[in-house]
C-alpha atoms as a PDB file:
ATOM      1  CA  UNK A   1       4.112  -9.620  -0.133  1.00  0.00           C
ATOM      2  CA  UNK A   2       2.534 -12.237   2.119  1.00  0.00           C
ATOM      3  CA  UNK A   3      -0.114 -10.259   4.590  1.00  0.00           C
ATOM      4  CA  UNK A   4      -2.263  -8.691   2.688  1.00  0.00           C
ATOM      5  CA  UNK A   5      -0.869  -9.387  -0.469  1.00  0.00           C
ATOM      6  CA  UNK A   6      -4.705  -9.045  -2.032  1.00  0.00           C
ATOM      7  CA  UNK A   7      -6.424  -7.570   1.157  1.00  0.00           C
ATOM      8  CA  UNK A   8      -8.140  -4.465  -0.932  1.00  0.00           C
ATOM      9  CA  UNK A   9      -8.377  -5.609  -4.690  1.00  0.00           C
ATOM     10  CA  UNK A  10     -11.008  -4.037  -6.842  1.00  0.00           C
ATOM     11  CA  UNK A  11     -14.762  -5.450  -6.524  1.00  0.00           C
ATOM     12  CA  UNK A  12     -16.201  -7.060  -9.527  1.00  0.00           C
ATOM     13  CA  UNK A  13     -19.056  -5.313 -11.066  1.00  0.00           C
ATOM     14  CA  UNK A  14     -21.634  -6.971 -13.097  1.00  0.00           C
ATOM     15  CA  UNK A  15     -21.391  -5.509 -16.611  1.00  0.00           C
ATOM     16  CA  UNK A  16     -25.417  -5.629 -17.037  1.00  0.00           C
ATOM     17  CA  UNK A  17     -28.503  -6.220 -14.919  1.00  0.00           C
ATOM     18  CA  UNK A  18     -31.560  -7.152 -15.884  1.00  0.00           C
ATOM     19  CA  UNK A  19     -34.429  -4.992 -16.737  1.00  0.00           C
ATOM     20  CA  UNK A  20     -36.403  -5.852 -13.747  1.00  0.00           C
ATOM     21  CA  UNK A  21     -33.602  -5.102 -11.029  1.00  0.00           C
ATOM     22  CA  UNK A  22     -32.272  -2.057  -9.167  1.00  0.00           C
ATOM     23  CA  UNK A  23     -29.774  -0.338 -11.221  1.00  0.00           C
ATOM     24  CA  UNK A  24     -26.471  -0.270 -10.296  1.00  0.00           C
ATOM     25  CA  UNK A  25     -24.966   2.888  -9.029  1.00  0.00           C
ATOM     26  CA  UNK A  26     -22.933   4.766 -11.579  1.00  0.00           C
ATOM     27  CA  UNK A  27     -19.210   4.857 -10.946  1.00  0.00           C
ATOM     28  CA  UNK A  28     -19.586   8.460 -10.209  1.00  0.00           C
ATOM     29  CA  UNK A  29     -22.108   7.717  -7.728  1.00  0.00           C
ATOM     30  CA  UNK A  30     -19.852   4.713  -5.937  1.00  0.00           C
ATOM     31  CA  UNK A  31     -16.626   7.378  -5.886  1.00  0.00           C
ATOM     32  CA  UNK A  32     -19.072  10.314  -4.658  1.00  0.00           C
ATOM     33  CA  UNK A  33     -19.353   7.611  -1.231  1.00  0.00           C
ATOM     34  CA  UNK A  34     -16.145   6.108  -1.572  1.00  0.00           C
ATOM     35  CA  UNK A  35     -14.268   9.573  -1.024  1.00  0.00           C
ATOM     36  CA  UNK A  36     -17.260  10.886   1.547  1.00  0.00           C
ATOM     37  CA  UNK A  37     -16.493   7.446   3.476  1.00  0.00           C
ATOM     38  CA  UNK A  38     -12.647   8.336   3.247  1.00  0.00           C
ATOM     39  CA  UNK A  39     -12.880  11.629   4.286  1.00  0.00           C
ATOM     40  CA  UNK A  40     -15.364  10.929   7.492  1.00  0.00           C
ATOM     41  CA  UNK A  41     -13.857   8.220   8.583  1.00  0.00           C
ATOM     42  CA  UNK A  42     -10.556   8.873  10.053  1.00  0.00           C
ATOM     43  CA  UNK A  43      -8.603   6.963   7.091  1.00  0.00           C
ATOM     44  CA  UNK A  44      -7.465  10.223   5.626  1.00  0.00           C
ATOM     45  CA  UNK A  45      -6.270  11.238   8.826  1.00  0.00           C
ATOM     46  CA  UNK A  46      -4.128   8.014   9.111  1.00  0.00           C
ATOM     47  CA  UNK A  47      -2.878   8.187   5.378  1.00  0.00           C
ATOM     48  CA  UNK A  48      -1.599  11.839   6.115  1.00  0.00           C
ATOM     49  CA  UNK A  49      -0.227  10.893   9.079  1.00  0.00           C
ATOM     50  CA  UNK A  50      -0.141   7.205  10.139  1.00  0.00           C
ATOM     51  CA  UNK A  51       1.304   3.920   8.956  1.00  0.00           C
ATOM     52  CA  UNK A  52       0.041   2.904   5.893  1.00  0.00           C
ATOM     53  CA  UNK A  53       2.490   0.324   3.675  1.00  0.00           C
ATOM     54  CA  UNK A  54       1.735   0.030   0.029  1.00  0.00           C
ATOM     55  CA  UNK A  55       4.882  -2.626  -0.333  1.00  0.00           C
ATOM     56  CA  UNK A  56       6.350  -5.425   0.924  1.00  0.00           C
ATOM     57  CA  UNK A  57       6.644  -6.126   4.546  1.00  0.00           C
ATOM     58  CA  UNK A  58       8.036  -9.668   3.793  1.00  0.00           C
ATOM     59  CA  UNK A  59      12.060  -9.226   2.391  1.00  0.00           C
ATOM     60  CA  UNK A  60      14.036 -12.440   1.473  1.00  0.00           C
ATOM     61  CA  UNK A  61      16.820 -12.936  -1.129  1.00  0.00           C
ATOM     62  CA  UNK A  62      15.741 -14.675  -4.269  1.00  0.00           C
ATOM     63  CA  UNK A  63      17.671 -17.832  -3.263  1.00  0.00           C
ATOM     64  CA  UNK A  64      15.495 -18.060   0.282  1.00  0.00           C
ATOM     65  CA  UNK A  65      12.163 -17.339  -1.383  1.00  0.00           C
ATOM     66  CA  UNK A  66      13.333 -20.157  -3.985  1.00  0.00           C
ATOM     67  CA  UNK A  67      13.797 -22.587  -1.518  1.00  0.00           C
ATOM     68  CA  UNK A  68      10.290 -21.712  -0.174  1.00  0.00           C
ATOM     69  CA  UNK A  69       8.583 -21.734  -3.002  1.00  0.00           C
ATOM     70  CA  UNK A  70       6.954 -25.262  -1.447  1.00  0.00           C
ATOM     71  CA  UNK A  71       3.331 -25.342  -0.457  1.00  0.00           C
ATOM     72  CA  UNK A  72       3.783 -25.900   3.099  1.00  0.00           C
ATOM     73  CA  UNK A  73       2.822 -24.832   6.825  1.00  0.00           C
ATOM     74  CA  UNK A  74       5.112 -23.153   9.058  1.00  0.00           C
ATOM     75  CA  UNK A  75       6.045 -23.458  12.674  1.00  0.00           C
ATOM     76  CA  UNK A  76       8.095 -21.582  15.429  1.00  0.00           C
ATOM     77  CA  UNK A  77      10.426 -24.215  17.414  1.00  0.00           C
ATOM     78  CA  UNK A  78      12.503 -20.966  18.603  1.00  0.00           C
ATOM     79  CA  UNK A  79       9.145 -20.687  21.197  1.00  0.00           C
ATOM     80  CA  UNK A  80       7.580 -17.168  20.955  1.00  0.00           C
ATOM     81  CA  UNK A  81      10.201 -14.540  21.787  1.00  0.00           C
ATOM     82  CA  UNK A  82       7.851 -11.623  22.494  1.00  0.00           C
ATOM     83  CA  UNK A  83      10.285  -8.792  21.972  1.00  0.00           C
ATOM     84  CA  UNK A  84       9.287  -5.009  22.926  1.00  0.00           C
ATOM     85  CA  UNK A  85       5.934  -4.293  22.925  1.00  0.00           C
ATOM     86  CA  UNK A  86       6.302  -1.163  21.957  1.00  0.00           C
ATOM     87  CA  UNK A  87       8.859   0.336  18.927  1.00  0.00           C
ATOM     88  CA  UNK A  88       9.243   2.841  16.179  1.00  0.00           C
ATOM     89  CA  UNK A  89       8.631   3.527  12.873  1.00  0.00           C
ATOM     90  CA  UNK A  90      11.094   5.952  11.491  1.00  0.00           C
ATOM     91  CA  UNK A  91      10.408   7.923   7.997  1.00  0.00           C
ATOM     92  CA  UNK A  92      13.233   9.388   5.770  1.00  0.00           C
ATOM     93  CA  UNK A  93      12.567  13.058   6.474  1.00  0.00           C
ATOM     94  CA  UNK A  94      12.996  12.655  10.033  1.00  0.00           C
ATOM     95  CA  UNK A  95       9.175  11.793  11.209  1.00  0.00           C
ATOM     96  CA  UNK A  96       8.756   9.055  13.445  1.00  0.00           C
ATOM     97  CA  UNK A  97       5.471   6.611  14.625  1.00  0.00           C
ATOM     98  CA  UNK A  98       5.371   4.835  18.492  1.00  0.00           C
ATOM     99  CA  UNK A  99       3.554   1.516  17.527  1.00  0.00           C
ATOM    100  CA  UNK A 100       2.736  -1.890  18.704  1.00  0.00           C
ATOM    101  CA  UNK A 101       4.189  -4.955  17.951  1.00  0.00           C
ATOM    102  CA  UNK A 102       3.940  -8.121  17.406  1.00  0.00           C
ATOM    103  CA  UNK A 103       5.491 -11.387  19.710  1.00  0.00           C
ATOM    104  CA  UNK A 104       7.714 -13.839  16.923  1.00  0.00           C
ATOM    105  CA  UNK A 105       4.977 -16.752  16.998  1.00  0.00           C
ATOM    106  CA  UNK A 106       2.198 -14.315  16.229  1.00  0.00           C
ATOM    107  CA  UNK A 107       4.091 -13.569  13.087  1.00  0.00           C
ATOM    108  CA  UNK A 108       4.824 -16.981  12.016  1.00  0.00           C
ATOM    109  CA  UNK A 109       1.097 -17.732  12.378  1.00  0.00           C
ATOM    110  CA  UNK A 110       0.455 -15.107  10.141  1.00  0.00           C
ATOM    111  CA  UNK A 111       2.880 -16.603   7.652  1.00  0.00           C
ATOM    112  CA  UNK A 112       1.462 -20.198   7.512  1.00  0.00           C
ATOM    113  CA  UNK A 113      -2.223 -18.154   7.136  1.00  0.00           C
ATOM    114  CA  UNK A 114      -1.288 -16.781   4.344  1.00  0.00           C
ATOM    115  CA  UNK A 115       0.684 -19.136   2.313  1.00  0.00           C
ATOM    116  CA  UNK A 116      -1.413 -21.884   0.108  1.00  0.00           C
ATOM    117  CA  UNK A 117      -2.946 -24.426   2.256  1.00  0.00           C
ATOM    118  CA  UNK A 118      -0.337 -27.695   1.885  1.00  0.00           C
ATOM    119  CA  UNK A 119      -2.015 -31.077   0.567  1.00  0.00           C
ATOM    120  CA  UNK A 120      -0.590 -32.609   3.750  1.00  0.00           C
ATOM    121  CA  UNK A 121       0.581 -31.384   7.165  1.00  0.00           C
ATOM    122  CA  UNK A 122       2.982 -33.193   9.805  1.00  0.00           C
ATOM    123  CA  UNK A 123       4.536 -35.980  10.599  1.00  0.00           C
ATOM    124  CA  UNK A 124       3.150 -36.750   7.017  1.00  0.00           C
ATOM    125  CA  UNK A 125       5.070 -34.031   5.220  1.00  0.00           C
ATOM    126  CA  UNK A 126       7.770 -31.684   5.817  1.00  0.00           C
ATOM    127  CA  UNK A 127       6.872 -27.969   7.487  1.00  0.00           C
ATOM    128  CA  UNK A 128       9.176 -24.966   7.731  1.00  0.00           C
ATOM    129  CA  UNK A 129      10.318 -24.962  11.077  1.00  0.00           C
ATOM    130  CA  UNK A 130      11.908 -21.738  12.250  1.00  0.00           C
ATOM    131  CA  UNK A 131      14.673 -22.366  14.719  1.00  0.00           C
ATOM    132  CA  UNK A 132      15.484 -18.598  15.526  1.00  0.00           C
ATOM    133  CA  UNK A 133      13.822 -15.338  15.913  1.00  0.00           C
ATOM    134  CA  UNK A 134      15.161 -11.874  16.253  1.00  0.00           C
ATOM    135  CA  UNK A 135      14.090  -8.691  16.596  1.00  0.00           C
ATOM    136  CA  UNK A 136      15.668  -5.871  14.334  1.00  0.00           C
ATOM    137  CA  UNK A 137      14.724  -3.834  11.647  1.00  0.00           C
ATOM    138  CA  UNK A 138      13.670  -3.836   7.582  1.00  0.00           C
ATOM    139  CA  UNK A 139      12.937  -1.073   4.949  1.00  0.00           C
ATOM    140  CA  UNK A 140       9.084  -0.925   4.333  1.00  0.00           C
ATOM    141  CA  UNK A 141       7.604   1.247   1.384  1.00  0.00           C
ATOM    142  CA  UNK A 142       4.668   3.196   2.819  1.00  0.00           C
ATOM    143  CA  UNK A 143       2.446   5.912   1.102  1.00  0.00           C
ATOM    144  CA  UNK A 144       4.695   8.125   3.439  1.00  0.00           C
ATOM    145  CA  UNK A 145       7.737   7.476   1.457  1.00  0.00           C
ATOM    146  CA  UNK A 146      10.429   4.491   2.812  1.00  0.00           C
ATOM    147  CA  UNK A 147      10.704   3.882   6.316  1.00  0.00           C
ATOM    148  CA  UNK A 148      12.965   1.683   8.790  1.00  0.00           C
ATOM    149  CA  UNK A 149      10.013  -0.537  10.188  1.00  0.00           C
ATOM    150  CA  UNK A 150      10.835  -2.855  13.440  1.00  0.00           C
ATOM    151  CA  UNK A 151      10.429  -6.561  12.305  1.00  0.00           C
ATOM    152  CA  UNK A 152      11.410  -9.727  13.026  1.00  0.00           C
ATOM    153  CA  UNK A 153      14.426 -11.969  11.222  1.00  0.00           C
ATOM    154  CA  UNK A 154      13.153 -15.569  10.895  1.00  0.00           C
ATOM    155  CA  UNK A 155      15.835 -18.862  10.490  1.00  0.00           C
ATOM    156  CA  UNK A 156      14.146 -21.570   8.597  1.00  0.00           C
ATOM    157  CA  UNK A 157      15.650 -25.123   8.981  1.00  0.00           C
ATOM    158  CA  UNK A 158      16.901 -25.928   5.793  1.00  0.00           C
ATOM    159  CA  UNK A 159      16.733 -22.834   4.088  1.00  0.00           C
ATOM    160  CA  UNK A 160      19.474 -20.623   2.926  1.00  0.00           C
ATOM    161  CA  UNK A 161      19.448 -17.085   3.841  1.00  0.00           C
ATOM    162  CA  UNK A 162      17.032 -15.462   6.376  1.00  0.00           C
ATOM    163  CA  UNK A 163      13.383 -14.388   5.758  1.00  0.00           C
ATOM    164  CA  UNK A 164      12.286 -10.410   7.412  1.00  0.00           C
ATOM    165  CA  UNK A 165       8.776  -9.970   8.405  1.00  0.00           C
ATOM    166  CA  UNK A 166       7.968  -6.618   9.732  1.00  0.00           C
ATOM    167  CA  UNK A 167       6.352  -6.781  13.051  1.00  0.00           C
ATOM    168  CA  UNK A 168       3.701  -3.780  13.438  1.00  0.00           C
ATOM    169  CA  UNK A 169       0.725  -4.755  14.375  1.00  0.00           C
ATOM    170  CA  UNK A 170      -1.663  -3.209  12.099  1.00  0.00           C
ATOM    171  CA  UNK A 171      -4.841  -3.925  13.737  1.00  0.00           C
ATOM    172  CA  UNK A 172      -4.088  -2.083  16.950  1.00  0.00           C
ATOM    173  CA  UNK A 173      -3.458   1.269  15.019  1.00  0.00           C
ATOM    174  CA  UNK A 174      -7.134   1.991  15.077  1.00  0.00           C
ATOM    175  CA  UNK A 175      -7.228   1.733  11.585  1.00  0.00           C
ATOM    176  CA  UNK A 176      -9.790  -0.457  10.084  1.00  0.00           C
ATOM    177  CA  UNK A 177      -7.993  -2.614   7.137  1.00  0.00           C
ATOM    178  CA  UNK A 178     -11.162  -1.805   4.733  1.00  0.00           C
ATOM    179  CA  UNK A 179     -10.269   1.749   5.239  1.00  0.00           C
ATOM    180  CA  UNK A 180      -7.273   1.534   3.755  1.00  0.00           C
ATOM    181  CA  UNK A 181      -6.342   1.671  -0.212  1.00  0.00           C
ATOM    182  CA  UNK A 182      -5.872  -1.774  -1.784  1.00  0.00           C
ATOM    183  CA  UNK A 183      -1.937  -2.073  -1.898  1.00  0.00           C
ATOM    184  CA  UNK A 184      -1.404  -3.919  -5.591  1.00  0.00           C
ATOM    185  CA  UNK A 185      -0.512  -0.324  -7.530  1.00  0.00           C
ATOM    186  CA  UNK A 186       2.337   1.054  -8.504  1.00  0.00           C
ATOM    187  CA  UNK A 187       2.740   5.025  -9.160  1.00  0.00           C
ATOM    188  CA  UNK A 188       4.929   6.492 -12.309  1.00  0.00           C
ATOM    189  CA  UNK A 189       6.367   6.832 -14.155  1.00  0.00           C
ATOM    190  CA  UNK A 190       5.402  10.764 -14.688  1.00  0.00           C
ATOM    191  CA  UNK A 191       1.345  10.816 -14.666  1.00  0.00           C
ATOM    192  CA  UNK A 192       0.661   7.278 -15.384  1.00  0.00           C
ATOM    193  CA  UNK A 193      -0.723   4.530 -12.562  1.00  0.00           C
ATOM    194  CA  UNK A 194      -0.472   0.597 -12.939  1.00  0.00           C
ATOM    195  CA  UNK A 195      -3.072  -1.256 -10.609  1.00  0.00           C
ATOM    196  CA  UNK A 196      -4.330  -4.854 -10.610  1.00  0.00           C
ATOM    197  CA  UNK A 197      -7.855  -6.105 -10.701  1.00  0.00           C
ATOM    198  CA  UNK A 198      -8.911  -9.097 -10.149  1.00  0.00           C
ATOM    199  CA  UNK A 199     -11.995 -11.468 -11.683  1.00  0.00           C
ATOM    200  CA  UNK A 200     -13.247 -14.390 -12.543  1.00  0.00           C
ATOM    201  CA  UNK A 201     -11.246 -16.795 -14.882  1.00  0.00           C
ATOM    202  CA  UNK A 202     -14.148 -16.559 -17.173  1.00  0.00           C
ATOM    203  CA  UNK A 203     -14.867 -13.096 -16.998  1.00  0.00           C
ATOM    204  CA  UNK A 204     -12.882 -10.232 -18.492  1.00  0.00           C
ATOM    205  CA  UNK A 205     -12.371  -6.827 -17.418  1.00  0.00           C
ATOM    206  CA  UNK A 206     -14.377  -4.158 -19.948  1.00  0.00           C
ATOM    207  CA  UNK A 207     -13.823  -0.398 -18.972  1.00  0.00           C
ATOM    208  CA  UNK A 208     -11.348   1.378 -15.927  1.00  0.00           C
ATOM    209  CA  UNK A 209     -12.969   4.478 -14.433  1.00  0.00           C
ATOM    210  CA  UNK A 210     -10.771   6.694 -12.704  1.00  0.00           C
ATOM    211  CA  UNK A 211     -12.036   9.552 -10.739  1.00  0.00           C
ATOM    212  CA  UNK A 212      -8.838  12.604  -9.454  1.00  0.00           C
ATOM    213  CA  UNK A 213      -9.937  14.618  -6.366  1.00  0.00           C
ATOM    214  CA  UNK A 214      -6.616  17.062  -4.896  1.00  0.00           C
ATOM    215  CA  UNK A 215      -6.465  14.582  -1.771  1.00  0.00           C
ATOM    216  CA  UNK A 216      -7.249  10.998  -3.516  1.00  0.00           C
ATOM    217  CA  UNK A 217      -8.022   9.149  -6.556  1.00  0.00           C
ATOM    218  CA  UNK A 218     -10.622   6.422  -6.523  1.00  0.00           C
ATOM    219  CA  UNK A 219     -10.408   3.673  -9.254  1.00  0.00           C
ATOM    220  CA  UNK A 220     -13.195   1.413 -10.285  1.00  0.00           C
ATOM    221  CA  UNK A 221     -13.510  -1.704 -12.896  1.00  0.00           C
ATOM    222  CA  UNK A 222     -16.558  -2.713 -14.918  1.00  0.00           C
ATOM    223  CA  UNK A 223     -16.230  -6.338 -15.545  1.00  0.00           C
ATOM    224  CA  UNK A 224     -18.019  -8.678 -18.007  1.00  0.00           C
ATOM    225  CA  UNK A 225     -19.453 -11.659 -16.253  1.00  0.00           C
ATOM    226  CA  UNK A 226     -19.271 -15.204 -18.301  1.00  0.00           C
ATOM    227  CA  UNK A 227     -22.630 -16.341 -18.976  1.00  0.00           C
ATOM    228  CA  UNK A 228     -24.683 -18.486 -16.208  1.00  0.00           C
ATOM    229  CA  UNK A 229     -24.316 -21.983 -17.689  1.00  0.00           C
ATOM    230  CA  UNK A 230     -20.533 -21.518 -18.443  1.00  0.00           C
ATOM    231  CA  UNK A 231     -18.772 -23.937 -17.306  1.00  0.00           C
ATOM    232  CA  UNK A 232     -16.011 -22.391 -15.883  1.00  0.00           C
ATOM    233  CA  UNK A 233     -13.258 -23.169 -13.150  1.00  0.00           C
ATOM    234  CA  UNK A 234     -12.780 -21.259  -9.381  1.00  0.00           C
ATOM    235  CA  UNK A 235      -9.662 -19.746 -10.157  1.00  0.00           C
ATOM    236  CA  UNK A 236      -8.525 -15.788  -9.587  1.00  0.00           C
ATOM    237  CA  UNK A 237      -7.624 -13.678 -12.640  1.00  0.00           C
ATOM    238  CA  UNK A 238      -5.442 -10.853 -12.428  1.00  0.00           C
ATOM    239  CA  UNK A 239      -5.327  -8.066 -15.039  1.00  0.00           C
ATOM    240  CA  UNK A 240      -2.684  -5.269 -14.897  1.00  0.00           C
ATOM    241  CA  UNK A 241      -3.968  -2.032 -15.775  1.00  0.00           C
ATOM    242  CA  UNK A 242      -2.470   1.489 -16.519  1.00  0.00           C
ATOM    243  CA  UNK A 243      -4.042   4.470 -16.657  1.00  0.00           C
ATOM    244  CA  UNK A 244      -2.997   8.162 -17.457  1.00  0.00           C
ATOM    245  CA  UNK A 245      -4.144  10.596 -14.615  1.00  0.00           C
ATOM    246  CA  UNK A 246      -3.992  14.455 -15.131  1.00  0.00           C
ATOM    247  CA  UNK A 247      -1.238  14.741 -12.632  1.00  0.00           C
ATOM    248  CA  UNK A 248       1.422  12.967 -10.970  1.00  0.00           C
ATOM    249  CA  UNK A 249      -0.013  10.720  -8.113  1.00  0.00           C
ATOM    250  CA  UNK A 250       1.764  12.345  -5.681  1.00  0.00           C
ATOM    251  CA  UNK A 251       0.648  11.713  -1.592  1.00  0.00           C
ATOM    252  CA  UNK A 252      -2.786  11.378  -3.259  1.00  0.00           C
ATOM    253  CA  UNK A 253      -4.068   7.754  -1.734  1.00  0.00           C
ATOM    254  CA  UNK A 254      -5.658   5.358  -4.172  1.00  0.00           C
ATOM    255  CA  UNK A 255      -8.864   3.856  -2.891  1.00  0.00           C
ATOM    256  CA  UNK A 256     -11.376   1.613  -4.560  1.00  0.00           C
ATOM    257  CA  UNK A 257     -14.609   2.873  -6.038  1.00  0.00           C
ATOM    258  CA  UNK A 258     -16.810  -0.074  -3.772  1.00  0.00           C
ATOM    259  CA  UNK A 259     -14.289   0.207  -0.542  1.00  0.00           C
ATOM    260  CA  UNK A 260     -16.081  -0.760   2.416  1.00  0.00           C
ATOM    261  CA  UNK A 261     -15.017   2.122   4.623  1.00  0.00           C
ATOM    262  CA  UNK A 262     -17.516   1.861   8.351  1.00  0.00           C
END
């Protein structure tokens, strides 16, 4: 997934504090807010009943993402077909969402945001140039169950095959992002949840809390921080977690213990 791969990843907690500071908040404590923020906030409103996607909204074959495996911008020479500016969301049981949309250069912008920032940029070194845009359709994962989501089909000089990005525009669903459950989890099988949480590449993850309410579960990490003088690289950990819950996940969202809901 390219937007938002990593857009609501677990916060790193300090394993200890000193004697002399504030104590942390308990985990309890943090998911006692986290779920009063959810609630109040109109987030639970939009997970019952809005678009929220908890998978890809990127699609390529294996042999196009190979041949973009490269570390490099991206540009639209196709200019900036704008497309409808209005389409719909369609769910598997018949529901269906009006939504905005987003014009073909908006989404390549987004795509050369979120890819690794190259070492060089042009003439200097080669870009992916996309030659063609068109408007159609791809299947999107949401916590709704599958859905045909409106999105544009990209044509990359050079590249085999044909890259899908899907073309909502998320930030004019009056949904604030932060709202939202981080996206890197994975439900099943039977009771069990896999999640990812991120942390230092000297630090290590020491205890998962997991807190079940009927309409959400709110996960937390307690991680140990390396030591101050470690000497110790920038570099992102992730650790893959699973955890049992007491029942199937179900439509329950997943939210983070710390998420920053206004």
């Amino acid at each position: 997934m390219i937007r938002h791969v990593l857009a609501c990843i677990l916060t790193l907690l300090a394993a200890t504090a000193s004697a002399s500071a504030i104590p942390e908040p308990t985990f309890s404590q943090r998911a006692d807010a986290a779920i009063a923020r959810w609630r109040s906030s109109g987030a639970a409103e939009t997970w019952r009943h809005g678009y929220v996607p908890v998978g890809d909204t990127t699609a390529m074959s294996p042999r196009t993402a190979k041949a973009l495996e490269d570390e490099l911008t991206w540009r639209l020479r196709a200019g900036n077909p704008r497309g409808p500016a209005y389409g719909e969301i369609r769910w598997d049981d018949g529901s269906s969402l009006r939504v905005p949309l987003l014009t073909a250069g908006y989404v390549v912008t987004e795509l050369a945001q979120s890819a690794p920032r190259p070492i060089c940029g042009p003439p200097e070194c080669d870009i992916y140039e996309v030659t063609r845009a068109h408007m159609t359709t791809m299947r999107v994962e949401t916590n709704r169950g599958p859905a045909t989501v409106p999105a544009w089909r990209l044509w990359v000089k050079g590249v085999p095959g044909t890259v899908y990005q899907a073309a909502v525009d998320e930030e004019r669903i009056a949904v604030s992002r932060d709202a939202m459950p981080f996206r890197s989890y994975r439900p099943g099988p039977g009771s069990t949840l896999t999640f990812e949480v991120t942390h230092g590449s000297c630090d290590s993850v020491r205890r998962i809390f997991v807190r079940e309410e009927s309409d959400v579960v709110v996960v937390g990490a307690e991680v140990r921080m390396s030591a101050p003088d470690t000497m110790c690289d920038m570099m992102l950990r992730i650790d893959t977690r699973t955890v049992t819950l007491k029942a199937p996940l179900g439509s329950r969202a997943v939210i983070n213990a710390d998420a920053a809901i206004p």
